[in-house]
N, C-alpha and C. Protein backbone atom coordinates (compact mmCIF):
# COMPACT_ATOMS: atom_id res chain seq x y z
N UNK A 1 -14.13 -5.53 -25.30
CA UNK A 1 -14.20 -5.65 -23.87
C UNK A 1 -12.94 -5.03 -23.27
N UNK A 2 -13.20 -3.68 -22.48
CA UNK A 2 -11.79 -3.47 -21.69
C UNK A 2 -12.03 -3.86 -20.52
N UNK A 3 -10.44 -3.57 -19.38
CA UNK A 3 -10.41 -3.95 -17.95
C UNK A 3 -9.99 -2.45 -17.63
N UNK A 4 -10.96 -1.91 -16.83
CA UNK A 4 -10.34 -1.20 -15.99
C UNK A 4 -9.40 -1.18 -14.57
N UNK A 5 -8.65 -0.46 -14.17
CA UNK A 5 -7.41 -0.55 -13.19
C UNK A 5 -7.61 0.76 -12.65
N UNK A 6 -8.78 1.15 -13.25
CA UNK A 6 -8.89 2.50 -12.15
C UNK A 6 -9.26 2.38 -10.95
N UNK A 7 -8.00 3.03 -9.82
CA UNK A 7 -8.40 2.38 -8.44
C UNK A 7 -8.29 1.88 -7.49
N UNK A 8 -7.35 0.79 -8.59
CA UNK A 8 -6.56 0.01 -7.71
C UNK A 8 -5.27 0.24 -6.82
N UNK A 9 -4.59 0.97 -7.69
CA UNK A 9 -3.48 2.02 -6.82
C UNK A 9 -3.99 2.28 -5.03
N UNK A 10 -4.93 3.08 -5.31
CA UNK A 10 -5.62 3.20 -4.28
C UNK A 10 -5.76 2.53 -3.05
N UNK A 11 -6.52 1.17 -3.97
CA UNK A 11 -6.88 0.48 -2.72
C UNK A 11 -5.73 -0.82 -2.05
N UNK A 12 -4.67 -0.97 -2.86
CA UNK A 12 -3.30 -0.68 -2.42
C UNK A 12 -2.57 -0.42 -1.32
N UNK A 13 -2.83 0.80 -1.48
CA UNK A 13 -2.69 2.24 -0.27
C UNK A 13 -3.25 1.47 1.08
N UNK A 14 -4.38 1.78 1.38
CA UNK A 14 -5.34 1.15 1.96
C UNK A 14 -5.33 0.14 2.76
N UNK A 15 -4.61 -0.86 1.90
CA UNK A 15 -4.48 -2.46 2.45
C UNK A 15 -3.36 -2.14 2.70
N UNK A 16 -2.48 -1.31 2.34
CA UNK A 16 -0.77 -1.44 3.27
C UNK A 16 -0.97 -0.62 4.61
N UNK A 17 -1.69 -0.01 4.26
CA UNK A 17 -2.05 1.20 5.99
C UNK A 17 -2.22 0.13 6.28
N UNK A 18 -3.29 -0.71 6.27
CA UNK A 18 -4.60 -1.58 7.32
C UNK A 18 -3.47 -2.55 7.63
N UNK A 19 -2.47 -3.12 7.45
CA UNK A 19 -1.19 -4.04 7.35
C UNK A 19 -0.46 -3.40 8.33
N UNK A 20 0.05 -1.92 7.94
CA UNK A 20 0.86 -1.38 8.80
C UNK A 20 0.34 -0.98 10.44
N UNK A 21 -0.97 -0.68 10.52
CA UNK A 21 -1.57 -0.84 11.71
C UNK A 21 -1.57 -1.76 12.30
N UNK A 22 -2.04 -2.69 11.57
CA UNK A 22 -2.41 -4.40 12.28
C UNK A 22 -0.95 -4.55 12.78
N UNK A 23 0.48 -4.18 12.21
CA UNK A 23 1.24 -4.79 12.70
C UNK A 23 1.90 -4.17 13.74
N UNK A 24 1.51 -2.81 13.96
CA UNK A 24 1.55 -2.24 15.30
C UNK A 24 0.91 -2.49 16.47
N UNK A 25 0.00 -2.47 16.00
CA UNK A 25 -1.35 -3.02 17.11
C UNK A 25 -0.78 -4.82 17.71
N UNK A 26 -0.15 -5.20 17.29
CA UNK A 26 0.18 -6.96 17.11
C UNK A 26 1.04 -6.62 17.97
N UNK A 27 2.43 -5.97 17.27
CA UNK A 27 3.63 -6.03 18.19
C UNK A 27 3.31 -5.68 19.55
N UNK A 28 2.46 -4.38 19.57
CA UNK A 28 1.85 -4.17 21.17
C UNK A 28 1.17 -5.18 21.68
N UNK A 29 0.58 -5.62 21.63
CA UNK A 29 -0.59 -6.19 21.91
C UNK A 29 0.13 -6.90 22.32
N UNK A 30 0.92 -8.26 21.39
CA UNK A 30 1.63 -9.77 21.71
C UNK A 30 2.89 -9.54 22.32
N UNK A 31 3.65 -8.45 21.65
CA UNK A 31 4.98 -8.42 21.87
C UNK A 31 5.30 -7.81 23.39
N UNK A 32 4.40 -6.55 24.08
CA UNK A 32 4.75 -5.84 25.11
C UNK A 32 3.36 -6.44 26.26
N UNK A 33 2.42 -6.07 26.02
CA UNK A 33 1.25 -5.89 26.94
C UNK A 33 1.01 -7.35 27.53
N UNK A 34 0.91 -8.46 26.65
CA UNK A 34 0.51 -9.70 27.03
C UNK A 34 1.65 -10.26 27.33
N UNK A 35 2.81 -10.30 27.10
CA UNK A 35 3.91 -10.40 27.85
C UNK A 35 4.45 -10.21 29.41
N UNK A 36 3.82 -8.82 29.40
CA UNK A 36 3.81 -8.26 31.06
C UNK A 36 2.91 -8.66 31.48
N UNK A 37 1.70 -9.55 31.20
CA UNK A 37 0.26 -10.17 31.70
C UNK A 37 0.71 -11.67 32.60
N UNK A 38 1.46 -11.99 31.35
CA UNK A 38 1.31 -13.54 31.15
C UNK A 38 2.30 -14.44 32.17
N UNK A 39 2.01 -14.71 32.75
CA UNK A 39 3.01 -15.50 33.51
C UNK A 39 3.28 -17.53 32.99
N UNK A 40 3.73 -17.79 32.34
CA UNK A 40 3.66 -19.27 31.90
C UNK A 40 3.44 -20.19 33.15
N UNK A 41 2.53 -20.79 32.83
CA UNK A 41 2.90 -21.89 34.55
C UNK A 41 2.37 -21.45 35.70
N UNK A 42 2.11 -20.52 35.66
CA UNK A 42 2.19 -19.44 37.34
C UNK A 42 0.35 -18.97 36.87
N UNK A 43 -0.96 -19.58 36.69
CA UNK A 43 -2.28 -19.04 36.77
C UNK A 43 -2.04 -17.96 37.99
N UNK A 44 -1.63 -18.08 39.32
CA UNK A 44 -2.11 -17.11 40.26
C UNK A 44 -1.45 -15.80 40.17
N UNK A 45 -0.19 -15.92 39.52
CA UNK A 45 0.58 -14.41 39.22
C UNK A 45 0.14 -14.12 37.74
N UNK A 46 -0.24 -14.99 36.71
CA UNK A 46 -1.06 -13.88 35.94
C UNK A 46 -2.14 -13.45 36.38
N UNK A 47 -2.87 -14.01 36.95
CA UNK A 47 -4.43 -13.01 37.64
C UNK A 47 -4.19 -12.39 38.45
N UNK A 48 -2.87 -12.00 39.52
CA UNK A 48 -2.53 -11.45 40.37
C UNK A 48 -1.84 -9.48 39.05
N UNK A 49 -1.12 -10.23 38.37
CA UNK A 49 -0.96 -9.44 36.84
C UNK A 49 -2.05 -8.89 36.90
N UNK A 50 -3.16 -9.35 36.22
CA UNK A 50 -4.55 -8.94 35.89
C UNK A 50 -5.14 -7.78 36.27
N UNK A 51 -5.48 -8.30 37.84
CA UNK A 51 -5.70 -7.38 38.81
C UNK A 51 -4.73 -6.13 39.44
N UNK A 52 -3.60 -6.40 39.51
CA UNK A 52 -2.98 -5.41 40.08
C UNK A 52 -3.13 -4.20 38.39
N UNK A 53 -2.90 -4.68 37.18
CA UNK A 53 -2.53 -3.94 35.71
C UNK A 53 -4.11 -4.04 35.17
N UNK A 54 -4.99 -3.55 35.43
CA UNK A 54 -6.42 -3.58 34.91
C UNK A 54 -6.23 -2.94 33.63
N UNK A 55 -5.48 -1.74 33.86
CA UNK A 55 -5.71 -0.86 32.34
C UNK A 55 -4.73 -1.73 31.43
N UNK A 56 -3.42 -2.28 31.75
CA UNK A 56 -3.01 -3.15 31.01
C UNK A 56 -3.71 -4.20 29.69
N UNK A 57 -4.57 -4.76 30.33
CA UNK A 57 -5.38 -5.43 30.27
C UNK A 57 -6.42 -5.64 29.34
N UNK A 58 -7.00 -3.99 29.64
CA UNK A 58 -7.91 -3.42 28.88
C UNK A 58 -7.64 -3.56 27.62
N UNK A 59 -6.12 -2.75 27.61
CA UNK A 59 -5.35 -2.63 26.09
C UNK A 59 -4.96 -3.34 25.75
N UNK A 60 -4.58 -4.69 26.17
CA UNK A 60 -4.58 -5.66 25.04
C UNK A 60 -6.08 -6.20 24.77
N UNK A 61 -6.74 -6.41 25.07
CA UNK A 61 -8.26 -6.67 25.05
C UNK A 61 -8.53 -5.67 23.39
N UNK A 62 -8.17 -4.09 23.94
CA UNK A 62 -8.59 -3.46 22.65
C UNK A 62 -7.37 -3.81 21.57
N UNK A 63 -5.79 -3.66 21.84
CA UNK A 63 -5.15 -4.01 20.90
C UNK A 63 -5.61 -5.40 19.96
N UNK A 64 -6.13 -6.42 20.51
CA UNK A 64 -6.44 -7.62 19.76
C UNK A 64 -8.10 -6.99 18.90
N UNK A 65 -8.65 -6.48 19.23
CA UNK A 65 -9.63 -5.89 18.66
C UNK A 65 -9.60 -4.91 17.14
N UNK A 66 -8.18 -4.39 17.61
CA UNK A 66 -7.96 -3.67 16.30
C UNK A 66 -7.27 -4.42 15.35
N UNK A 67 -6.32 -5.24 15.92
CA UNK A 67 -5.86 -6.53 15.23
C UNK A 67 -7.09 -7.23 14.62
N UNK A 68 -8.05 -7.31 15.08
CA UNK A 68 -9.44 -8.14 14.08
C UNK A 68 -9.62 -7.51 13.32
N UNK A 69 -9.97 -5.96 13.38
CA UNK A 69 -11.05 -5.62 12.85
C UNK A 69 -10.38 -5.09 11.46
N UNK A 70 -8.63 -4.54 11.49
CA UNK A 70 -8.16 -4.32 10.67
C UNK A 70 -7.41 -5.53 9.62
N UNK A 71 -7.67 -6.70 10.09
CA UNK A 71 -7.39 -7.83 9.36
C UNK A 71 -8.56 -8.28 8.51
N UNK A 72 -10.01 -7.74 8.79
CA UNK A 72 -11.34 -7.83 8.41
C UNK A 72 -11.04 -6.28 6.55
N UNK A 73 -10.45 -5.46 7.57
CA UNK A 73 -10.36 -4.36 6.18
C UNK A 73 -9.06 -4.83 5.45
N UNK A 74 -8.68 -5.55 5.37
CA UNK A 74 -7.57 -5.96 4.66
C UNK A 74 -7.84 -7.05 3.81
N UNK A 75 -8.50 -7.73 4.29
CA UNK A 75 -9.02 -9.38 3.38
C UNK A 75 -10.31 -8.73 2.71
């Protein structure tokens, strides 16, 4: 009975990209975009946020999206 290891190198690779994205996509997402959204305490100046920064918005919407989907290719 052998084990093959052909491959694995590879997919390695792969899961450190999908890591290194996710953690770009994160820092944006949490660190910059939802930051400038978020007002603690204050509901009417984050929706005032909201509205005035739509495209803002958008992109964290998609940044958390790529944050899923590349935490999905990683596990």
């Amino acid at each position: 009975m052998s084990i093959s290891c052909k491959g694995i190198g590879f997919k390695r690779y792969k899961a450190g990209v999908y890591l290194f994205i996710m953690a770009i996509a994160a820092a944006f997402t949490y660190g910059y975009a939802h930051r400038t959204l978020l007002v603690n305490g204050d509901a009417m100046q984050t929706l005032k946020n909201i509205q005035e920064s739509g495209a803002w918005f958008e992109l964290e919407i998609l940044g958390w999206l790529v944050v899923m989907i590349e935490d999905l290719l990683v596990s």
